[in-house]
Protein backbone atom coordinates (compact mmCIF):
# COMPACT_ATOMS: atom_id res chain seq x y z
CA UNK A 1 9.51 -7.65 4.43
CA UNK A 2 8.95 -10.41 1.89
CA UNK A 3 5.20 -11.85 1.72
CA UNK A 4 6.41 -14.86 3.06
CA UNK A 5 8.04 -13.10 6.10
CA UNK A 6 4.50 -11.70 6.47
CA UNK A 7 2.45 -14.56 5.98
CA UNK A 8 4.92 -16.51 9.07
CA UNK A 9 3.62 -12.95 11.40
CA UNK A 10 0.53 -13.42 10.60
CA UNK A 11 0.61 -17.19 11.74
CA UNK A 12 2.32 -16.18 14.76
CA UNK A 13 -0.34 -13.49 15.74
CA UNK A 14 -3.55 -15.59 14.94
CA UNK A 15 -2.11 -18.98 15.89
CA UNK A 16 -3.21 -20.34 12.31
CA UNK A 17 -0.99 -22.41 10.50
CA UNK A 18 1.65 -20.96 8.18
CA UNK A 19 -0.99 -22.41 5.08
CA UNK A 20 -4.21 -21.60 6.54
CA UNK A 21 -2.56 -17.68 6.98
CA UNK A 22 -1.23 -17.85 3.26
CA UNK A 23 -4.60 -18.50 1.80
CA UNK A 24 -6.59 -16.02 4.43
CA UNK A 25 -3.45 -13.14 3.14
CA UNK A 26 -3.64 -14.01 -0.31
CA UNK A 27 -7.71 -14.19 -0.26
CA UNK A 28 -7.63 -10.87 1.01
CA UNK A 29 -5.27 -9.28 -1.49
CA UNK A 30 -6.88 -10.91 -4.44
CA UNK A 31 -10.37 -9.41 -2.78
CA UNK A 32 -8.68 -5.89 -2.55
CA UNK A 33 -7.32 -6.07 -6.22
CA UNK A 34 -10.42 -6.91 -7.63
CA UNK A 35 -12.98 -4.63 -5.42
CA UNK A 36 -10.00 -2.01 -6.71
CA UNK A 37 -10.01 -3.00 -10.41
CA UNK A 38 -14.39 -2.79 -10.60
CA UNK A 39 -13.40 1.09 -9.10
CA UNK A 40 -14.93 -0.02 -5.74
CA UNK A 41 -13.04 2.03 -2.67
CA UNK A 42 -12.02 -0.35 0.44
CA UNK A 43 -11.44 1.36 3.93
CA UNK A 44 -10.00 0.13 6.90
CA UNK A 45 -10.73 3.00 9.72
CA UNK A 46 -7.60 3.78 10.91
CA UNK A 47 -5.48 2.02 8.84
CA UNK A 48 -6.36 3.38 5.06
CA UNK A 49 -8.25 3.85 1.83
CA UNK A 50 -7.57 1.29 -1.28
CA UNK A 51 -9.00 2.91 -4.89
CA UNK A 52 -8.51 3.98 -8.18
CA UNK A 53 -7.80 6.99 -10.16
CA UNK A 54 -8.39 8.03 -13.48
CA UNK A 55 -5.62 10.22 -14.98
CA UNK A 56 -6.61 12.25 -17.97
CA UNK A 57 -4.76 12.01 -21.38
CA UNK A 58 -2.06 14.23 -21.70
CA UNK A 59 1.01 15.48 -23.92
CA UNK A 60 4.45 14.37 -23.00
CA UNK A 61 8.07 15.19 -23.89
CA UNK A 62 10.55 12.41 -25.65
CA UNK A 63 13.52 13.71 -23.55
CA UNK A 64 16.06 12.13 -25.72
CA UNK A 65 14.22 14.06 -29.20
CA UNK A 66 12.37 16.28 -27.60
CA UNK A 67 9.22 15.20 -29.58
CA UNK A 68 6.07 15.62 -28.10
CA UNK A 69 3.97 12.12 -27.48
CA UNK A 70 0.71 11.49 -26.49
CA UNK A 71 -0.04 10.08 -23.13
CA UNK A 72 -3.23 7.66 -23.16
CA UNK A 73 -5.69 8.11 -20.30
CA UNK A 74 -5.25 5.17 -17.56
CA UNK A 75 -6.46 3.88 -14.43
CA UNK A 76 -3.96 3.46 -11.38
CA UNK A 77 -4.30 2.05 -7.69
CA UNK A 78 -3.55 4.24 -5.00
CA UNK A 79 -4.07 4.10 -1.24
CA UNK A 80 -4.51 6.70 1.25
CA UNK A 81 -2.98 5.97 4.42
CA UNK A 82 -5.06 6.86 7.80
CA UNK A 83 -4.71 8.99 10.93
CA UNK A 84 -4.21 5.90 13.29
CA UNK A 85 -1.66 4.31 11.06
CA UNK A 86 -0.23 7.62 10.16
CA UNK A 87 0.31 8.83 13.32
CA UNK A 88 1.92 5.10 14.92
CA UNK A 89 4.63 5.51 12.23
CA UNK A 90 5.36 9.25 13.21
CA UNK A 91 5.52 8.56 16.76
CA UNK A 92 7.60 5.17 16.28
CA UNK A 93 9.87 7.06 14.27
CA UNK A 94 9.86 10.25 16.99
CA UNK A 95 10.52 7.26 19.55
CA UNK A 96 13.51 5.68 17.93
CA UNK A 97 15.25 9.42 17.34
CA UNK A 98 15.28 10.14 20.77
CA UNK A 99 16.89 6.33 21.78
CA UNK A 100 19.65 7.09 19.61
CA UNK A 101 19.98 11.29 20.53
CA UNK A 102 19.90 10.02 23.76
CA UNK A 103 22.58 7.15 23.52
CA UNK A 104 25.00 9.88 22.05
């Protein structure tokens, strides 16, 4: 799904125009990047955990030389995903295995 595609559900759920839901999506992705990027952690119960994580420096390999190169420490996004939302997918998934087991 395209953030356009999701922007028009989110219009359709709230009953907000297809603008009004744009800026509302987009004002609360910017807020999530940002909160993210300061190293600030952002939960939704249920749903998930936004933050960052450090790597430490490290050595690499240069598969085509085989050289070894040093990796620079960094900062990356990652999101934990939570029981509620974890557990809809696995039983929507469970669900639609047993329509089609079922249709055989």
């Amino acid at each position: 799904m395209l953030k356009k595609e999701f922007v028009k559900k989110v219009s359709d759920k709230t009953g907000l125009t297809v603008r009004a839901s744009e800026k509302a999506v987009n004002a609360i992705l910017d807020t999530i990047v940002e909160n993210v990027c300061q190293g600030e952690k952002i939960s939704f119960i249920g749903f998930g955990t936004f933050y960052s994580l450090k790597r430490a420096s490290s050595v690499g390999r240069n598969p085509r030389t085989g050289k070894t190169i040093p990796i620079a420490e960094r900062t990356i996004p990652k999101f934990k995903f939570g029981k509620v939302f974890k557990q809809t997918v696995l039983e929507t998934k469970k669900n639609e295995l047993n329509k089609s087991n079922k249709s055989n």
